[in-house]
Protein backbone atom coordinates (compact mmCIF):
# COMPACT_ATOMS: atom_id res chain seq x y z
CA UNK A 1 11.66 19.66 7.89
CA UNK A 2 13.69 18.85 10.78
CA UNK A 3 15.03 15.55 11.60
CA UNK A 4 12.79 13.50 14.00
CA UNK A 5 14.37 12.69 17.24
CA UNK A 6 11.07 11.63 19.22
CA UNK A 7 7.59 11.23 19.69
CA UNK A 8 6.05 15.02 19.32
CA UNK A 9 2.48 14.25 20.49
CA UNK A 10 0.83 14.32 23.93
CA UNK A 11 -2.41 13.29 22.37
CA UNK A 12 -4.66 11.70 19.69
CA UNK A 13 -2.89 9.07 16.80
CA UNK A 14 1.02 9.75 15.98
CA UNK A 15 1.71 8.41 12.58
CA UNK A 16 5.32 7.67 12.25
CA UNK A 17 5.28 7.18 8.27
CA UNK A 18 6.96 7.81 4.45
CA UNK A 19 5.70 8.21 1.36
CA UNK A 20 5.96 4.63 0.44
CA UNK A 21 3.15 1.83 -0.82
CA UNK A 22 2.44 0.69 3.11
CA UNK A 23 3.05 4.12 4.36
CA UNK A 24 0.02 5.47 1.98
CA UNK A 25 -2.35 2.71 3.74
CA UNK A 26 -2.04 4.22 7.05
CA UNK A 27 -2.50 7.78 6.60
CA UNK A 28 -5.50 6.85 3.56
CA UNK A 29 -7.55 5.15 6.40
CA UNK A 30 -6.52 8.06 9.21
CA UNK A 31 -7.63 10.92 6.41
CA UNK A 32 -10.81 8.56 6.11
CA UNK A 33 -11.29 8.49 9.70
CA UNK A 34 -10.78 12.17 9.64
CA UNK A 35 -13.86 12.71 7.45
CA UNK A 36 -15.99 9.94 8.90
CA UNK A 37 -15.71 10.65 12.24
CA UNK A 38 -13.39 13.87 12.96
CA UNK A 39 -10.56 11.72 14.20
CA UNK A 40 -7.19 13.88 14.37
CA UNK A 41 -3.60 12.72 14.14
CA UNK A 42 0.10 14.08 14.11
CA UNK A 43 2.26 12.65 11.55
CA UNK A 44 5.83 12.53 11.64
CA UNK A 45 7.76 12.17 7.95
CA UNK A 46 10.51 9.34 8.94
CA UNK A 47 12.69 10.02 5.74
CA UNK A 48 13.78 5.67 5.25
CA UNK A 49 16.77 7.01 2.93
CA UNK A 50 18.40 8.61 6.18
CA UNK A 51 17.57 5.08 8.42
CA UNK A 52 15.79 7.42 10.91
CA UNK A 53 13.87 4.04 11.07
CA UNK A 54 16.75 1.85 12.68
CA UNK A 55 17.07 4.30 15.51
CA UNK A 56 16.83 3.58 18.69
CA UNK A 57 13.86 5.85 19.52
CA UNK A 58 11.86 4.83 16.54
CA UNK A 59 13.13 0.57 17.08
CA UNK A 60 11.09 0.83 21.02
CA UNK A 61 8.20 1.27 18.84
CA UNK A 62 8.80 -0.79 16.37
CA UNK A 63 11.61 -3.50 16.86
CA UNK A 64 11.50 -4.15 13.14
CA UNK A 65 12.81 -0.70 11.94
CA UNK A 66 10.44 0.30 9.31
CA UNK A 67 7.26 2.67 8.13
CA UNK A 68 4.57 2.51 8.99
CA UNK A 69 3.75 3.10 13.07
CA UNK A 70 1.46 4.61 15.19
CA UNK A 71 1.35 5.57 18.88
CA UNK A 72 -2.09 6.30 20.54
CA UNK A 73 -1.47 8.56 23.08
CA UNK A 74 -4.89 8.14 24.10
CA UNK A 75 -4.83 4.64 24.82
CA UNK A 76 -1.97 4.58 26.76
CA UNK A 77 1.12 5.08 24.50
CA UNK A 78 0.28 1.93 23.00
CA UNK A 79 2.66 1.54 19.78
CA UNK A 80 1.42 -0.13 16.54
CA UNK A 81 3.25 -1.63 13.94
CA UNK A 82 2.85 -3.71 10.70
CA UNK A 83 0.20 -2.04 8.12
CA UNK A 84 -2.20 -4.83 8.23
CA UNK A 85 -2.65 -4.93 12.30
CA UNK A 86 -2.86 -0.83 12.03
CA UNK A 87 -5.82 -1.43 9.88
CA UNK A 88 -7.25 -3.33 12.48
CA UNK A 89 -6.25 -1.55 15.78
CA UNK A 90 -7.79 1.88 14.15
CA UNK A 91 -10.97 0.63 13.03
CA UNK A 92 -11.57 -1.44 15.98
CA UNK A 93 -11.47 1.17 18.12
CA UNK A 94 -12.07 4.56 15.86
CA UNK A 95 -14.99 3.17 13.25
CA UNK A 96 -17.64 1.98 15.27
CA UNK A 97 -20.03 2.27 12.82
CA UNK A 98 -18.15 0.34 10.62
CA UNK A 99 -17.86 3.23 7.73
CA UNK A 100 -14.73 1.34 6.81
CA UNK A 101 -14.87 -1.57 7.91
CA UNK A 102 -17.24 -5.15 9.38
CA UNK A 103 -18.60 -6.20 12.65
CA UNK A 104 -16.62 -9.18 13.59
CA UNK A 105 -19.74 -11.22 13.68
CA UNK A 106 -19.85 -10.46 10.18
CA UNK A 107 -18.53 -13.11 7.79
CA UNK A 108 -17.36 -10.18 5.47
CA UNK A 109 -14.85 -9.19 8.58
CA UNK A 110 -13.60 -12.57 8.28
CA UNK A 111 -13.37 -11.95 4.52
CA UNK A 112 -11.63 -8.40 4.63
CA UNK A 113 -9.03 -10.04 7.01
CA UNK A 114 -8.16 -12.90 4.14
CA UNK A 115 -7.71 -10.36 1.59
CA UNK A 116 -5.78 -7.61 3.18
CA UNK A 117 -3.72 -10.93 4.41
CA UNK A 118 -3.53 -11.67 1.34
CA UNK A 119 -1.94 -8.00 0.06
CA UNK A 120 0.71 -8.20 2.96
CA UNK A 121 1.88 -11.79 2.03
CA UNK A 122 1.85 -11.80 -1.44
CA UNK A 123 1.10 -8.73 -3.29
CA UNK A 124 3.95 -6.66 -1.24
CA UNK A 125 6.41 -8.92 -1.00
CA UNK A 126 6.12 -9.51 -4.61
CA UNK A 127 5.86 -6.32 -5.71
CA UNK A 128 8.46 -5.15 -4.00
CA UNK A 129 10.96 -7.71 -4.74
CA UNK A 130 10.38 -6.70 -8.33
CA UNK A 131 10.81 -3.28 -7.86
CA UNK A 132 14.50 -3.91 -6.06
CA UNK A 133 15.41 -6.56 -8.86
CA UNK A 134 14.87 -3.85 -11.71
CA UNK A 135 15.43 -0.73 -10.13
CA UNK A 136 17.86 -1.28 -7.28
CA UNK A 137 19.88 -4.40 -7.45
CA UNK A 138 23.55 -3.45 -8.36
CA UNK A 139 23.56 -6.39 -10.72
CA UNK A 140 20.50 -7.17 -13.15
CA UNK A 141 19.16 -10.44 -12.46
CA UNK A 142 17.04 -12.39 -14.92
CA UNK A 143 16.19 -15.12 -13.15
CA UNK A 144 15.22 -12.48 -10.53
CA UNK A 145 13.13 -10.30 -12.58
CA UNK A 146 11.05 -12.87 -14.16
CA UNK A 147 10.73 -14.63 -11.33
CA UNK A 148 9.24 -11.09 -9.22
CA UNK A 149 7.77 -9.40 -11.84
CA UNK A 150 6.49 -12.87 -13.42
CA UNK A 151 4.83 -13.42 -9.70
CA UNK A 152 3.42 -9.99 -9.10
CA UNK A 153 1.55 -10.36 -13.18
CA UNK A 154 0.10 -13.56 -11.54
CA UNK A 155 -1.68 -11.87 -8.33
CA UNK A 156 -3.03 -9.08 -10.20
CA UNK A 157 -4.70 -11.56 -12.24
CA UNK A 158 -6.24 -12.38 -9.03
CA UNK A 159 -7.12 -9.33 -7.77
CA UNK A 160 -8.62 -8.66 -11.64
CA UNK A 161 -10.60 -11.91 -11.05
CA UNK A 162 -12.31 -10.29 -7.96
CA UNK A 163 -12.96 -7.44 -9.16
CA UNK A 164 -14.74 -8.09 -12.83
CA UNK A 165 -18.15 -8.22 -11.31
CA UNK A 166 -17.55 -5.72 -7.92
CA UNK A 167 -16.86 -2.36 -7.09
CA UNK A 168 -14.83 -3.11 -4.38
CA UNK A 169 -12.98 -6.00 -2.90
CA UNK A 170 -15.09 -7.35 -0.19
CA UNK A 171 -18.71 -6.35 0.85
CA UNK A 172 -22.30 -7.51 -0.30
CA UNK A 173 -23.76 -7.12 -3.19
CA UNK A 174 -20.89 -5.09 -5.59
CA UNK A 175 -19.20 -4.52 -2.28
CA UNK A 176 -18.48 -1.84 0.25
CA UNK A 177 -15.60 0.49 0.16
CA UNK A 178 -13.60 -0.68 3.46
CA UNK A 179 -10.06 -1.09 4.35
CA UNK A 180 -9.42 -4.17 2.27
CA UNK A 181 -9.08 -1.67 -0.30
CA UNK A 182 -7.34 0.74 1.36
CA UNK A 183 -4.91 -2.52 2.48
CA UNK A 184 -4.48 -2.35 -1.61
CA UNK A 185 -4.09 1.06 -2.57
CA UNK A 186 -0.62 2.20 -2.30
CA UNK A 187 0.49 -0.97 -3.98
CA UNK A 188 -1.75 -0.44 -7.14
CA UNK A 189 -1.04 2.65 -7.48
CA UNK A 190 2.68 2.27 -7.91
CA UNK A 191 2.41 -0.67 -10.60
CA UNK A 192 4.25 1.05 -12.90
CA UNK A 193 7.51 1.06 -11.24
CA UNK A 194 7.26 -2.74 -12.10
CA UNK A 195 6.79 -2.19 -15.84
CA UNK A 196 3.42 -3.83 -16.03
CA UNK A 197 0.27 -1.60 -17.51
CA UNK A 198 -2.55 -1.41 -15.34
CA UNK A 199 -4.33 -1.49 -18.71
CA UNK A 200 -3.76 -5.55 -18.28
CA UNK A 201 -5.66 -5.74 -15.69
CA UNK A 202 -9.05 -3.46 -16.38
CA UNK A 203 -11.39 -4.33 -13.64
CA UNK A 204 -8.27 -3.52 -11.34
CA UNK A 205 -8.00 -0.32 -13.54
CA UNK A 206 -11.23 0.88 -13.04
CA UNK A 207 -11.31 0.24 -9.32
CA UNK A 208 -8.59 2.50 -8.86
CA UNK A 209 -9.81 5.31 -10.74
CA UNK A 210 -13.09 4.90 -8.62
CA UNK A 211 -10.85 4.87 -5.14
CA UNK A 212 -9.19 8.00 -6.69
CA UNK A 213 -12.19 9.84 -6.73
CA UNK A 214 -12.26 9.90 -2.87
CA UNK A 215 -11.15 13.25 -1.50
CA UNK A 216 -9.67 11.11 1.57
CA UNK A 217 -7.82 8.81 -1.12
CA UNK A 218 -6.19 11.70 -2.46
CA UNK A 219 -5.32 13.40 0.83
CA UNK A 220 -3.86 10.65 2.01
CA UNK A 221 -1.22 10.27 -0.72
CA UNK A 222 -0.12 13.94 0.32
CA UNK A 223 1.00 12.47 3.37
CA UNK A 224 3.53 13.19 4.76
CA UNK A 225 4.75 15.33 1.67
CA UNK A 226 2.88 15.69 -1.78
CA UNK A 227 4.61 14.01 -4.35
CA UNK A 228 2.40 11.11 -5.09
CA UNK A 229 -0.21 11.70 -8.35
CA UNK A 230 -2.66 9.36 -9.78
CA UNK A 231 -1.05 6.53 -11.90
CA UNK A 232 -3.63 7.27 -14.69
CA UNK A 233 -1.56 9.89 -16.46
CA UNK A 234 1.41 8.13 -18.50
CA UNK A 235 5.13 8.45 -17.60
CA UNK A 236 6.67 11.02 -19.14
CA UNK A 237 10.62 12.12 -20.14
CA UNK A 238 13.38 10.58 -18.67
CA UNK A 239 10.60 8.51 -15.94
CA UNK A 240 9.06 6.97 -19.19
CA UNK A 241 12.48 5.98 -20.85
CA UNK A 242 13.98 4.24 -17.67
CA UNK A 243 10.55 2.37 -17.50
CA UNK A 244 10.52 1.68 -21.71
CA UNK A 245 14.47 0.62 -21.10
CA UNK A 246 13.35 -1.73 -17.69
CA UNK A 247 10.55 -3.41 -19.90
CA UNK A 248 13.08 -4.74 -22.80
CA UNK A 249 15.04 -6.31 -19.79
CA UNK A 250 11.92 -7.76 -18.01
CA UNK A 251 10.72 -9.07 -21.78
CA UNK A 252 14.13 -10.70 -22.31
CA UNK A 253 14.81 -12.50 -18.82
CA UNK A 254 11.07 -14.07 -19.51
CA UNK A 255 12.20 -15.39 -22.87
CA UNK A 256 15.47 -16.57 -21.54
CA UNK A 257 13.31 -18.07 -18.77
CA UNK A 258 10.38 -19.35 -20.70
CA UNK A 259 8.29 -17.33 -18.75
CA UNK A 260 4.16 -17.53 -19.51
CA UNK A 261 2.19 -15.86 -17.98
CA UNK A 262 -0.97 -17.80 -16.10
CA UNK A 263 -3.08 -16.87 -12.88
CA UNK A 264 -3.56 -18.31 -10.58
């Protein structure tokens, strides 16, 4: 795959994307408009190991320098960024039957919008604190681990909460399958980079099995490049030693911390 230098597209969505947790959010809901409504997009893999993302070409779109982005060359080269306002801009103006998503007279749009607010300012930034701490950071913090990993435990136990009596987040009744999942997806599904067992939270378990039965779901993690699987199949080899090894250090900087776990 050649390096991007540019926008490629003259028409339709450009998804300027990698295969990270907020990446997977965008192209999920794109492979669900897809279905839903035949919507087509160009996708462009912006490889954030190489920092295609800090250059110039990519920073006019999105000053901030990282995955994901979109440009709608239909709607006048208008650039996108941030996951949570692509959710919005796309089924705004791409789901008006609200498939995916609420009528903003609808209290549940008000809902979706707390809870995918919600994923972007604590679940990520949680998460993925916890994920540098253990599996990045050059020095192994304690006080850093417990502190992430300790934090991202406590909003799971939220989301867990929420779910025990639905099938999905927001939505009458049991709920409806809409992007305040979708908002959620990537994230779950890469839990076990943090050490903690999705068999903690079960109601969280089970919704993500259910989401992974969507053929969109699973297209979506293919994109831009298949190497994403379902996290119900255990680690195995040298992935499920680093992870065994990660857990004795996130066990010990709680009990050097005092760490216990409560949510919320």
């Amino acid at each position: 795959m050649s390096r991007p230098t540019g926008l490629i597209a003259s028409k339709g969505i450009e998804l300027l994307t990698w295969g990270t947790p907020n990446g997977y959010k965008v192209s999920i809901l794109l492979e669900e408009l897809k279905e839903a409504y035949g919507l087509q997009y160009t996708t462009q893999a912006i490889n954030i190991m190489h920092n295609i993302q800090k250059e110039p070409w990519f920073t006019a779109i999105n000053p901030n320098g990282r995955i994901p982005a979109i440009v709608d060359h239909d709607n006048d080269e208008l650039a996108v960024f941030e996951g949570a306002a692509i959710l919005s801009y796309l089924t705004r103006r791409y789901d008006p039957d609200h498939r995916l998503s609420f009528a903003p007279d609808d209290d549940d749009y008000t809902r979706a919008d707390a809870w995918i607010s919600w994923q972007h300012g604590s679940v990520s930034p949680y998460q993925g604190q916890a994920n540098h701490f253990l599996r990045y950071a050059k020095e192994k913090i304690p006080y850093g681990i417990q502190r992430y990993v300790g934090e991202t435990e406590r909003v799971y136990g939220v989301l867990d909460a929420r779910l025990k009596d639905r099938d999905d987040i927001v939505g009458p009744g049991r709920g409806k399958y809409s992007i305040a999942d979708i908002a959620l997806l990537g994230w779950v599904n890469a839990i076990s980079f943090t050490t903690i067992s999705l068999d903690q939270f079960p109601a969280v378990k089970a919704w993500l099995a259910r989401c992974w039965e969507r053929p969109a779901v699973q297209r979506g993690f293919t994109v831009p490049s298949p190497t994403a699987s379902t996290p119900l199949k255990p680690q195995e080899g040298e992935a499920a030693e680093k992870t065994r090894e990660l857990k004795q250090l996130v066990d010990q900087a709680k009990e050097q911390y005092g760490y216990k776990y409560a949510s919320p």
